[in-house]
PDB file of N, CA and C in Angstrom:
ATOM      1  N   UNK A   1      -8.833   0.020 -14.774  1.00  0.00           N
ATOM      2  CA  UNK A   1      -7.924  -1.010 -14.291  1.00  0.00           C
ATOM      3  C   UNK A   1      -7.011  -0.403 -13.234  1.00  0.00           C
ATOM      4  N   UNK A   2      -6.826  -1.397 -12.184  1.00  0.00           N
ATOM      5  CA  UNK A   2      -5.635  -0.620 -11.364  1.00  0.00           C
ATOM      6  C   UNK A   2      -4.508  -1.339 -11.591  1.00  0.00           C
ATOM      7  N   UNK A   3      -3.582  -0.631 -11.943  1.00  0.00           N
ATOM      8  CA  UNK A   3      -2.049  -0.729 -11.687  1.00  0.00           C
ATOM      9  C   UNK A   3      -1.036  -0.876 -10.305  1.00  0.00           C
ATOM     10  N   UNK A   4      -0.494  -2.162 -10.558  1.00  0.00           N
ATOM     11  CA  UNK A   4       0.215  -1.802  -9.267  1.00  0.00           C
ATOM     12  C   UNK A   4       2.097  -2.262  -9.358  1.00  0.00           C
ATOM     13  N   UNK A   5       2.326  -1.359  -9.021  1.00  0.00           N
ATOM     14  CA  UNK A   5       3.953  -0.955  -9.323  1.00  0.00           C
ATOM     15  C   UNK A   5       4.611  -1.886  -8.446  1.00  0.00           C
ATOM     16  N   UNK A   6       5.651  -2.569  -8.761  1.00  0.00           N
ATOM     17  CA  UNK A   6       7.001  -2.995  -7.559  1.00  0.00           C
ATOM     18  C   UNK A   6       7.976  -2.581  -7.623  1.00  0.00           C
ATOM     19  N   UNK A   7       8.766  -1.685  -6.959  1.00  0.00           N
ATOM     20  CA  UNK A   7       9.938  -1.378  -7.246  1.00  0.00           C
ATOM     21  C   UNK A   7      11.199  -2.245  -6.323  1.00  0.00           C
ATOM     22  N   UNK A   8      12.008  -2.469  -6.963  1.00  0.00           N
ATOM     23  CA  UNK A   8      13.176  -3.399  -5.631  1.00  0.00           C
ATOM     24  C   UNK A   8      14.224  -2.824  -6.561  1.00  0.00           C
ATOM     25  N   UNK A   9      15.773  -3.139  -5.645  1.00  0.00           N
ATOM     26  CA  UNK A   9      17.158  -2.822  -5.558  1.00  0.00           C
ATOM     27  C   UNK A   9      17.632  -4.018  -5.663  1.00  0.00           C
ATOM     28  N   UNK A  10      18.475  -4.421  -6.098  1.00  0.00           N
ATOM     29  CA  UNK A  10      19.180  -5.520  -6.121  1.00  0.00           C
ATOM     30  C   UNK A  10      18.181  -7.056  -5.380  1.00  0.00           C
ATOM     31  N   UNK A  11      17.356  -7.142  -6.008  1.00  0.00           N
ATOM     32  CA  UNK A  11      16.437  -8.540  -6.107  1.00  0.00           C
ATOM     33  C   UNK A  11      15.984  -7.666  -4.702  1.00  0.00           C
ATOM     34  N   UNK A  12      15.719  -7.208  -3.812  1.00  0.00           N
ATOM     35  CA  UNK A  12      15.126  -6.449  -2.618  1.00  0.00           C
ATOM     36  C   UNK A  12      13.694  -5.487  -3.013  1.00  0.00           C
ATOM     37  N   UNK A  13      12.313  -5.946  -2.702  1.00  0.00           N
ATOM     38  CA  UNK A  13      11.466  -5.186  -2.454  1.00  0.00           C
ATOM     39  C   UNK A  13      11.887  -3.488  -1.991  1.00  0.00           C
ATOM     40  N   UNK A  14      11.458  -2.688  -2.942  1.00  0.00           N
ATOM     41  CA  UNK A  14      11.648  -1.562  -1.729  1.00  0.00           C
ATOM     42  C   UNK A  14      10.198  -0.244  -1.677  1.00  0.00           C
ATOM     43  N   UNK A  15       9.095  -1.140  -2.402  1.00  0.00           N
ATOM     44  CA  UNK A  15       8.198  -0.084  -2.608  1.00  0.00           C
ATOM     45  C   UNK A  15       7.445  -0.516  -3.438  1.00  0.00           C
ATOM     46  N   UNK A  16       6.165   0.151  -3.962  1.00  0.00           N
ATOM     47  CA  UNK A  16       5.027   0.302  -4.603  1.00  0.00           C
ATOM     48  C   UNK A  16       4.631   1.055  -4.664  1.00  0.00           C
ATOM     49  N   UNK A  17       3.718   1.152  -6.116  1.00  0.00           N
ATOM     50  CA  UNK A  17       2.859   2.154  -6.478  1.00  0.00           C
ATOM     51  C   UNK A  17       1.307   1.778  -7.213  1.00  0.00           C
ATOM     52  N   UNK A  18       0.510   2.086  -6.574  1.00  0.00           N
ATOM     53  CA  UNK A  18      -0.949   1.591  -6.515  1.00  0.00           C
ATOM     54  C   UNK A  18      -1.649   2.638  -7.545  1.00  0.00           C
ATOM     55  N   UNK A  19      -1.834   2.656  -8.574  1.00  0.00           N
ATOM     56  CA  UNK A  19      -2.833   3.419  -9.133  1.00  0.00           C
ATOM     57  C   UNK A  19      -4.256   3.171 -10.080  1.00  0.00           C
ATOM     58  N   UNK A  20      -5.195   4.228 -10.338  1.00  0.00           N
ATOM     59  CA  UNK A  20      -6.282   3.603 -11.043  1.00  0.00           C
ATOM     60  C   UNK A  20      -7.464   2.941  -9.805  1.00  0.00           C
ATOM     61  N   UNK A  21      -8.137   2.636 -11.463  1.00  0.00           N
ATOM     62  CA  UNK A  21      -9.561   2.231 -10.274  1.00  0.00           C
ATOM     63  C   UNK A  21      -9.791   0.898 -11.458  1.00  0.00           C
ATOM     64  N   UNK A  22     -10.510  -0.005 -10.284  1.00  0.00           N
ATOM     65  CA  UNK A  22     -10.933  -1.074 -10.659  1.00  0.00           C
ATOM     66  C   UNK A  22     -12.346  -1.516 -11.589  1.00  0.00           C
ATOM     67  N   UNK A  23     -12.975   0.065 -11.326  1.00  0.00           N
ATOM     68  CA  UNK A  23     -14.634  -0.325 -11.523  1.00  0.00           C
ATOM     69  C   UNK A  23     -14.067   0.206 -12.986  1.00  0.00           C
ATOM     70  N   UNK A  24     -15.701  -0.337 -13.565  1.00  0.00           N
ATOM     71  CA  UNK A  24     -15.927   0.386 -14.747  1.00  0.00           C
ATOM     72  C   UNK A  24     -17.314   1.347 -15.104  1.00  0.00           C
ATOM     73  N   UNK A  25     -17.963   1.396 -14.156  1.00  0.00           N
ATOM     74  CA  UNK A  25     -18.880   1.914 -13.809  1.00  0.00           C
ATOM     75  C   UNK A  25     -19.161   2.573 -12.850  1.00  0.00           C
ATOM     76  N   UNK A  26     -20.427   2.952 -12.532  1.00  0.00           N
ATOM     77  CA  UNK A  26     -20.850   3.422 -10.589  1.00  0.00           C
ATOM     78  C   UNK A  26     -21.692   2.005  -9.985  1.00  0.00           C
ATOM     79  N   UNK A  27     -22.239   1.259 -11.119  1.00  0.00           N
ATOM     80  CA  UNK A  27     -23.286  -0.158 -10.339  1.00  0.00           C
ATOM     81  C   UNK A  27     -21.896  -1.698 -11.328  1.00  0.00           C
ATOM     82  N   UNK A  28     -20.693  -1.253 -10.949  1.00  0.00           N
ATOM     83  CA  UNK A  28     -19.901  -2.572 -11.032  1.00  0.00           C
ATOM     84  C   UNK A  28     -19.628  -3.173  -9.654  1.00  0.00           C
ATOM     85  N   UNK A  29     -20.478  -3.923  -9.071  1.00  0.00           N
ATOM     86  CA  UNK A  29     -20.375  -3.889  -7.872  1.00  0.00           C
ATOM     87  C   UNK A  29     -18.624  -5.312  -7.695  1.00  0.00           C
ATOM     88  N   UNK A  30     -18.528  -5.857  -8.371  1.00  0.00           N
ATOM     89  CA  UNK A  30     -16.991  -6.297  -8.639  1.00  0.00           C
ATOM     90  C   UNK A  30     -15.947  -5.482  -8.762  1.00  0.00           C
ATOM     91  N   UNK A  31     -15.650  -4.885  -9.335  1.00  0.00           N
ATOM     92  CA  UNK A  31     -14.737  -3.707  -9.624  1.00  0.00           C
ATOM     93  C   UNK A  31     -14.597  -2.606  -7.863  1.00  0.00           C
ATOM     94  N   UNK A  32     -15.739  -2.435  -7.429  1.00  0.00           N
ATOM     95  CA  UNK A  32     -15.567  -1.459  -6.021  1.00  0.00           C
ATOM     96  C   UNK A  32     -15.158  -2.901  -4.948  1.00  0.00           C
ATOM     97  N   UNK A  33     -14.713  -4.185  -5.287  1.00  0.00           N
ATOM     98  CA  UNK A  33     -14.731  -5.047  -4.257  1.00  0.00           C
ATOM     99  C   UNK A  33     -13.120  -5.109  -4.302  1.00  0.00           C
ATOM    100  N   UNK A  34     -12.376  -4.920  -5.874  1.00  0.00           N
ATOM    101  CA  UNK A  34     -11.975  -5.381  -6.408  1.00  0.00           C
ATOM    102  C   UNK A  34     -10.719  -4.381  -5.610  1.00  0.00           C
ATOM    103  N   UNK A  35     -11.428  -2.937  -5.987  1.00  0.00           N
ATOM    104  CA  UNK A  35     -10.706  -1.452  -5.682  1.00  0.00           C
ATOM    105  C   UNK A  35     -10.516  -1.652  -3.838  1.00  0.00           C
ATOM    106  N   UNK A  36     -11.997  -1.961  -3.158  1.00  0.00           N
ATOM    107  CA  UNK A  36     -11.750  -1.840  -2.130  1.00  0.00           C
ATOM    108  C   UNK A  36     -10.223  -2.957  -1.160  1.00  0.00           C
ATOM    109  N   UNK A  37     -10.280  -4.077  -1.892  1.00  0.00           N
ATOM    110  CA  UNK A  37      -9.264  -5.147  -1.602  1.00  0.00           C
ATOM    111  C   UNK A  37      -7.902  -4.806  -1.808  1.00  0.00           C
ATOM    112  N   UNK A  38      -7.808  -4.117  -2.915  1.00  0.00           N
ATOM    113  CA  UNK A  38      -5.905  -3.582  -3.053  1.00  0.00           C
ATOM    114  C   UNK A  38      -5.796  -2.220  -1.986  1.00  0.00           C
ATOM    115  N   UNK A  39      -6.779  -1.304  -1.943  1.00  0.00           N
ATOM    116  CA  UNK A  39      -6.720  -0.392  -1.653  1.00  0.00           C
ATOM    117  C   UNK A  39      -6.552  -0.526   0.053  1.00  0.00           C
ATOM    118  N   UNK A  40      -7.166  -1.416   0.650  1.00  0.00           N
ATOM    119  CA  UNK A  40      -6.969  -2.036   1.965  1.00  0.00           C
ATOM    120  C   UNK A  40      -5.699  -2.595   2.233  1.00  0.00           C
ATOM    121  N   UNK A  41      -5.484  -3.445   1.586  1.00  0.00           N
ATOM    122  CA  UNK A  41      -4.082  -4.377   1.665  1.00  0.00           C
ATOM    123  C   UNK A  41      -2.840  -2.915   1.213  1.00  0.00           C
ATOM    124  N   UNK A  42      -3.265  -2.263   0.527  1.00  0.00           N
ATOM    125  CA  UNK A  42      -1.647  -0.755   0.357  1.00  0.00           C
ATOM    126  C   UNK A  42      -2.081  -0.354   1.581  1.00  0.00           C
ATOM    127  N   UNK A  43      -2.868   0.418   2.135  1.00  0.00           N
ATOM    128  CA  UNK A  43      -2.845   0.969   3.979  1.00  0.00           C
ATOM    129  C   UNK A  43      -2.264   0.431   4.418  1.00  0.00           C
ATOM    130  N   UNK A  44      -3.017  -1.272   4.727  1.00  0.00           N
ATOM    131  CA  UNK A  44      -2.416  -2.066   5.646  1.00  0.00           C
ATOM    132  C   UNK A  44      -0.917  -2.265   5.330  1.00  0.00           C
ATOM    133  N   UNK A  45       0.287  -2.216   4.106  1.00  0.00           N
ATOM    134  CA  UNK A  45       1.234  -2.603   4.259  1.00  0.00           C
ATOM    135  C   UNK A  45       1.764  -1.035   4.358  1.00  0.00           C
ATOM    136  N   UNK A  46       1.559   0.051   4.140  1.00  0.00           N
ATOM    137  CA  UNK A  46       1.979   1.024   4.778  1.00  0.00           C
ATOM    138  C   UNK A  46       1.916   1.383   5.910  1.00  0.00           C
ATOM    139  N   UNK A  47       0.825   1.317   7.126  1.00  0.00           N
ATOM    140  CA  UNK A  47       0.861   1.717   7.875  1.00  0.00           C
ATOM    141  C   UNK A  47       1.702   1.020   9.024  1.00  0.00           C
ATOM    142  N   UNK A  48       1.183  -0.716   8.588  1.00  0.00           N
ATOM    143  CA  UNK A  48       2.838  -1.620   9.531  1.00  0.00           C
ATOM    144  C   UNK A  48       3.812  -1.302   9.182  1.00  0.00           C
ATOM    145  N   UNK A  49       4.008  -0.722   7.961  1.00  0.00           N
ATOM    146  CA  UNK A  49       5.841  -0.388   7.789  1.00  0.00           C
ATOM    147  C   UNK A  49       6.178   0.405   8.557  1.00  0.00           C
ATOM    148  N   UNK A  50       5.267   1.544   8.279  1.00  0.00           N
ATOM    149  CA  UNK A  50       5.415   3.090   8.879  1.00  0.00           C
ATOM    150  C   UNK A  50       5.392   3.412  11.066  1.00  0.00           C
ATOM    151  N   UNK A  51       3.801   2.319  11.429  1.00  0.00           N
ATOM    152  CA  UNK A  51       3.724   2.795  12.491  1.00  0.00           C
ATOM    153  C   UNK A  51       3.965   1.506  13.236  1.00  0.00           C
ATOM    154  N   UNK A  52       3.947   0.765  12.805  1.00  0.00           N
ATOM    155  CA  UNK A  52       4.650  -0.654  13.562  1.00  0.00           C
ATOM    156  C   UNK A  52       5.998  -0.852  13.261  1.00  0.00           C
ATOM    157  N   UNK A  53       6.293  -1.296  12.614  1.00  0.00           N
ATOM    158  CA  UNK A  53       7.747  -1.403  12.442  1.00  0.00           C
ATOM    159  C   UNK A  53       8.407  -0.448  12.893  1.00  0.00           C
ATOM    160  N   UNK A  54       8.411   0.937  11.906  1.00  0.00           N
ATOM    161  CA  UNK A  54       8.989   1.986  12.467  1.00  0.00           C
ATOM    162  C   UNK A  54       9.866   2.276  11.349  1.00  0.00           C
ATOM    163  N   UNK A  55       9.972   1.983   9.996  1.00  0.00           N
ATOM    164  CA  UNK A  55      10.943   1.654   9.029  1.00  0.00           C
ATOM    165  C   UNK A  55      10.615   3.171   8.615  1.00  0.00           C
ATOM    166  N   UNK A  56      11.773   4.017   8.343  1.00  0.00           N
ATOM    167  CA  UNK A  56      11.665   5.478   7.753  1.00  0.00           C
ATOM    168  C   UNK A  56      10.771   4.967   5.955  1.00  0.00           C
ATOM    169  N   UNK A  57       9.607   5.984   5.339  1.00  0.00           N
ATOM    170  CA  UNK A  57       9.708   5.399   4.003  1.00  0.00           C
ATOM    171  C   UNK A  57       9.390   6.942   3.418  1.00  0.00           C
ATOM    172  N   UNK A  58       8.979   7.178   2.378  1.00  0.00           N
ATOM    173  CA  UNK A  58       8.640   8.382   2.011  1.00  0.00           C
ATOM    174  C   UNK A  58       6.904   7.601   1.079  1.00  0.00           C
ATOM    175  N   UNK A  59       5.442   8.182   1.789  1.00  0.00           N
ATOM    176  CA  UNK A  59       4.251   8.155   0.921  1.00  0.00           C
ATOM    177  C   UNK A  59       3.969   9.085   0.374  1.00  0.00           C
ATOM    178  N   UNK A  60       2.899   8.313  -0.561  1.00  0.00           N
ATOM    179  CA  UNK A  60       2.506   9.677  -1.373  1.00  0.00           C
ATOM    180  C   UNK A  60       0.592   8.978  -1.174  1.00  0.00           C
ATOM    181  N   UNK A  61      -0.418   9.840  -1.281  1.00  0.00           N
ATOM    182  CA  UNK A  61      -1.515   9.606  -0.998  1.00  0.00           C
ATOM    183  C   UNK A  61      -1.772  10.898  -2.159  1.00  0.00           C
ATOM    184  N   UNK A  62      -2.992  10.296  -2.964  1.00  0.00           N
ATOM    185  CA  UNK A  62      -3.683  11.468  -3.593  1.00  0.00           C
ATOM    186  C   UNK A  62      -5.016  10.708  -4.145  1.00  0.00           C
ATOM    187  N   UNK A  63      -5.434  11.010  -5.332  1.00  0.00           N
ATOM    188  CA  UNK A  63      -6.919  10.736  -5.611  1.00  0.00           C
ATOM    189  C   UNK A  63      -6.624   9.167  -6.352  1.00  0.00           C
ATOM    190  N   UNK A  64      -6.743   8.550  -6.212  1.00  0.00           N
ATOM    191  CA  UNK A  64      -6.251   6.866  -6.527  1.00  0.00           C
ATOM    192  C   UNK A  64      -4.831   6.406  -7.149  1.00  0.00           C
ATOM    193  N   UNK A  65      -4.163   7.477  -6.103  1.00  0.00           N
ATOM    194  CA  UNK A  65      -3.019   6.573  -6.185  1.00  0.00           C
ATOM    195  C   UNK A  65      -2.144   6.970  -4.713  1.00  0.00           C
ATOM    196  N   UNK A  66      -1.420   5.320  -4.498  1.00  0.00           N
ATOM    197  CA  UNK A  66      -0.801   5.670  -3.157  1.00  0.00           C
ATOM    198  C   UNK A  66       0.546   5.163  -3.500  1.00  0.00           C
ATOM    199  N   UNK A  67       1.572   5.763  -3.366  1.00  0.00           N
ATOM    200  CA  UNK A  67       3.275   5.106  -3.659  1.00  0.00           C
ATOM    201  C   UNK A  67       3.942   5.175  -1.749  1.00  0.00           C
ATOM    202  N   UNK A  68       4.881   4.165  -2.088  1.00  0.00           N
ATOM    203  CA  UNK A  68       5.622   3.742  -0.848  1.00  0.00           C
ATOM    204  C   UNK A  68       7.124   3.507  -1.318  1.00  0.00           C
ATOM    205  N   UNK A  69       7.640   4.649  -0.778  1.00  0.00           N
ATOM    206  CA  UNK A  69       9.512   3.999  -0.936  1.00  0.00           C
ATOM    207  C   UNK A  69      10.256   3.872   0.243  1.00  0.00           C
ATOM    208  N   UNK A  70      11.297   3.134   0.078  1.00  0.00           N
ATOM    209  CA  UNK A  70      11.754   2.739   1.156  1.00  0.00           C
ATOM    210  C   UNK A  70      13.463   2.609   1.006  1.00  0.00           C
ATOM    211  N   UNK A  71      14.337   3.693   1.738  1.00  0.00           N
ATOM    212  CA  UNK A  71      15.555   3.847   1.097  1.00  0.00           C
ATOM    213  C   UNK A  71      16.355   2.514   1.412  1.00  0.00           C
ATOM    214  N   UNK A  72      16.264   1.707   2.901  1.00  0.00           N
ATOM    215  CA  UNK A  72      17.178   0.904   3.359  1.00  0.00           C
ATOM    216  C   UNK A  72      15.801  -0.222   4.084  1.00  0.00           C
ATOM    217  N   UNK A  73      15.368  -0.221   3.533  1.00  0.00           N
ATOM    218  CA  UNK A  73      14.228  -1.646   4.069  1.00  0.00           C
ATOM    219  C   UNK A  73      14.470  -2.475   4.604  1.00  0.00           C
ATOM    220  N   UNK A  74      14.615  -2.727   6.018  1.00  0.00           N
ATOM    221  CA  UNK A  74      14.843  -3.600   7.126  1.00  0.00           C
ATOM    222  C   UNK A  74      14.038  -4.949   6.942  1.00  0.00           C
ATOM    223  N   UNK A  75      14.260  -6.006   7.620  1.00  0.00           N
ATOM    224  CA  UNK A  75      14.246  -7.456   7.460  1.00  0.00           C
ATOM    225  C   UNK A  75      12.396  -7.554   7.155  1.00  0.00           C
ATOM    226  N   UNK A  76      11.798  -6.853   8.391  1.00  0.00           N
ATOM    227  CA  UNK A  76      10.014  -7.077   8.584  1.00  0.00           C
ATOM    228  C   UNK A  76       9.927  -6.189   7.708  1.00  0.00           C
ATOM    229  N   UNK A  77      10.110  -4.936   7.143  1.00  0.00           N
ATOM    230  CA  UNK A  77       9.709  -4.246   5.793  1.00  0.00           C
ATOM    231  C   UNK A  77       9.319  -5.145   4.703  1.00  0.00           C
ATOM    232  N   UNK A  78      10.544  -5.722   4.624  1.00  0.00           N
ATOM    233  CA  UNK A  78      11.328  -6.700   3.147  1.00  0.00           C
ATOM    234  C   UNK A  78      10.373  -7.758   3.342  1.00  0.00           C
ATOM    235  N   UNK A  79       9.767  -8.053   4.338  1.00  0.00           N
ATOM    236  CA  UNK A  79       8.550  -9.473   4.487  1.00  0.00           C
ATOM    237  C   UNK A  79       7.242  -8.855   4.352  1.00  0.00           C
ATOM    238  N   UNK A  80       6.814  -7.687   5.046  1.00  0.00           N
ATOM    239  CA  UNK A  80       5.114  -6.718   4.790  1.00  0.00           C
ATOM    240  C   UNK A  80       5.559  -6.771   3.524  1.00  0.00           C
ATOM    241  N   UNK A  81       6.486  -6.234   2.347  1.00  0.00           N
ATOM    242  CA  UNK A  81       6.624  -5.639   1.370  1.00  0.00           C
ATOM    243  C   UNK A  81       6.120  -7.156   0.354  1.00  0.00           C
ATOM    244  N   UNK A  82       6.655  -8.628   0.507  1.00  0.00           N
ATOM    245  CA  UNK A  82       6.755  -9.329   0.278  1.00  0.00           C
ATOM    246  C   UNK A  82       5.030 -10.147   0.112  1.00  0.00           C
ATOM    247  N   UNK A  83       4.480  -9.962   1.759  1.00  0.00           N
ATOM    248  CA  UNK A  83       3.230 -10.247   1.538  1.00  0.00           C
ATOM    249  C   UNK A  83       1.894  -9.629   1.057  1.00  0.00           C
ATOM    250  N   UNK A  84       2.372  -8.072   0.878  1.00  0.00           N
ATOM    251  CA  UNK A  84       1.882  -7.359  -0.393  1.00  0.00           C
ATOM    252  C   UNK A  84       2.013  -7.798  -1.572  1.00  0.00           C
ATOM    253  N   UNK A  85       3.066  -8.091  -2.146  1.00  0.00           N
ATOM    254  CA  UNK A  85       2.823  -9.075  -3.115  1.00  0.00           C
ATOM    255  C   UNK A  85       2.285 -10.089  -3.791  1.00  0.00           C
ATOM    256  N   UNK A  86       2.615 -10.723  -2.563  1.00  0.00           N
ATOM    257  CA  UNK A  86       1.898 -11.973  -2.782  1.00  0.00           C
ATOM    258  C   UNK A  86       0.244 -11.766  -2.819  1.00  0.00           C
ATOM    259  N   UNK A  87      -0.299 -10.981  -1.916  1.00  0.00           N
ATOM    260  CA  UNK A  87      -1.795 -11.040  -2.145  1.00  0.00           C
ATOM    261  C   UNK A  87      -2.327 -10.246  -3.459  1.00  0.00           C
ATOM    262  N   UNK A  88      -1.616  -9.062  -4.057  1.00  0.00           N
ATOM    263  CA  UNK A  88      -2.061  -8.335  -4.847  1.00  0.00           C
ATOM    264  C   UNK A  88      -1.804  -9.523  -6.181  1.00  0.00           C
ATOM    265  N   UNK A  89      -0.747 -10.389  -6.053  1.00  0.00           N
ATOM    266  CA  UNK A  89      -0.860 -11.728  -7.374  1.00  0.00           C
ATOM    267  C   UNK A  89      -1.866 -12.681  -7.686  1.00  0.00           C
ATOM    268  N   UNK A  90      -2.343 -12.870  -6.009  1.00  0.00           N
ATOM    269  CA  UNK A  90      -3.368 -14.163  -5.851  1.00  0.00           C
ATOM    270  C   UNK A  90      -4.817 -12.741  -6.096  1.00  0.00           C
ATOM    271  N   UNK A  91      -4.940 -11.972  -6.019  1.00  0.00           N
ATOM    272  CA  UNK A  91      -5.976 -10.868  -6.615  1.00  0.00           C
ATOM    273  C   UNK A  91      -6.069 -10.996  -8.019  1.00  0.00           C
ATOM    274  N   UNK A  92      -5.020 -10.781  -8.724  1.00  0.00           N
ATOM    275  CA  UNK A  92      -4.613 -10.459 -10.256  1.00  0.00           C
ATOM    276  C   UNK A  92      -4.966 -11.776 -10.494  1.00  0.00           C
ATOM    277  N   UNK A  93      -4.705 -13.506  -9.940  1.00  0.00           N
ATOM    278  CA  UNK A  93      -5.361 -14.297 -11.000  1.00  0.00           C
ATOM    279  C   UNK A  93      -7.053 -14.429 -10.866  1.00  0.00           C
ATOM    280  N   UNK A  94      -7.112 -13.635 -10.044  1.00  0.00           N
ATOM    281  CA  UNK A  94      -9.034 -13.992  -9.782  1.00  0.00           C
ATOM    282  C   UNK A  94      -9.246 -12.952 -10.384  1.00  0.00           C
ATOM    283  N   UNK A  95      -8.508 -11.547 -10.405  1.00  0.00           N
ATOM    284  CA  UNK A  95      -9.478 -10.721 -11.417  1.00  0.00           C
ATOM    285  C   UNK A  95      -8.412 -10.212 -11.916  1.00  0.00           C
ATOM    286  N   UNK A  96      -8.037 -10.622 -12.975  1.00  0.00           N
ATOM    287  CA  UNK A  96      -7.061 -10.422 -13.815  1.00  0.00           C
ATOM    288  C   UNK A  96      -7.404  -8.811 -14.873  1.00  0.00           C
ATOM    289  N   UNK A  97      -8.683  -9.046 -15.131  1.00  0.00           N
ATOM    290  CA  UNK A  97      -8.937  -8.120 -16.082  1.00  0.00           C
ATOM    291  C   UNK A  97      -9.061  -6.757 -15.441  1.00  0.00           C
ATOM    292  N   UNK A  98      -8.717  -6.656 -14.286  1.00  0.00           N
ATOM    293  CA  UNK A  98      -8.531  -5.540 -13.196  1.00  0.00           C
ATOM    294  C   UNK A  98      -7.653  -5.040 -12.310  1.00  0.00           C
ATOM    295  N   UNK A  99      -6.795  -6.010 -12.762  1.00  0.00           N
ATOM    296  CA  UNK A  99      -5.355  -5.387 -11.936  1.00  0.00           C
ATOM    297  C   UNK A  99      -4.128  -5.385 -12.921  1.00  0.00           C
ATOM    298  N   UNK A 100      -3.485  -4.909 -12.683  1.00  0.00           N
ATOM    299  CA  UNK A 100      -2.391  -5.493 -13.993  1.00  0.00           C
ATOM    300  C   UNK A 100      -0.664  -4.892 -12.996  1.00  0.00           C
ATOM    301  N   UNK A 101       0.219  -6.058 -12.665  1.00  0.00           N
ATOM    302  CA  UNK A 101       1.302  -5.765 -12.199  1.00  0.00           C
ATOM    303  C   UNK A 101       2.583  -5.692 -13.071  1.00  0.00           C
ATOM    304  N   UNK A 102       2.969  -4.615 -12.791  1.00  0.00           N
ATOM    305  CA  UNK A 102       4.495  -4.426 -13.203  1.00  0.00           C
ATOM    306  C   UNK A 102       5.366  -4.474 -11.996  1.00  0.00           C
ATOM    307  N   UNK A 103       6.707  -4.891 -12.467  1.00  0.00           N
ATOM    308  CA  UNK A 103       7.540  -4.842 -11.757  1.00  0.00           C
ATOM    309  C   UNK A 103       8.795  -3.553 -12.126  1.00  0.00           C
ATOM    310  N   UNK A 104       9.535  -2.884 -11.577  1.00  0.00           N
ATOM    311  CA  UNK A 104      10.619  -1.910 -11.913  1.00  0.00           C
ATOM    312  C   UNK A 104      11.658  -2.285 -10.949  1.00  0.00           C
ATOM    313  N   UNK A 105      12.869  -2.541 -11.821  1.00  0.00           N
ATOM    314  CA  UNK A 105      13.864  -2.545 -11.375  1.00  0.00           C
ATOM    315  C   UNK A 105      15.070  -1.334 -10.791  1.00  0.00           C
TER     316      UNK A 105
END
């Protein structure tokens, strides 16, 4: 199952943490669709934070897991950060048994 973390500050997005794998096998060909879809959508909202925007954050990248913090998250952060959300939820009700979100305050 992959896990995926939210962390926010005072009701404010300020990060995530992506871990785990989706498959349960090597021939789950759902599970690598499942992995490949979150795992796309965390790049994509890191790398607009990072090389578009320009928002300072601190990543972490290692063997299936990627974290994103963000000390003072500017307006377009606080919205990428936002529509990460939102897609990794509309993921979780189609494959629920493969993602599982927490939130941290």
């Amino acid at each position: 199952m992959t896990g995926v973390t939210f962390f926010s500050e005072n009701g404010v997005l300020t990060g995530f943490s992506v871990c785990g794998h989706s498959t349960q096998n090597s021939r789950d060909t759902q599970g690598k669709l499942v992995c490949s879809a979150v795992s796309s959508a965390a790049y994509l909202t890191a790398n607009t934070i990072l090389e578009v925007i320009g928002d300072p954050a601190q990543v972490t990248v290692d063997e299936a897991v990627m974290e994103l913090h963000l000390k003072n998250p500017g307006k377009e952060s606080r919205a990428v950060l936002e529509g990460f959300r939102l897609h990794i939820t509309e993921l979780a009700k189609q494959y629920g048994n493969r993602i599982q979100i927490i939130t941290e305050v």
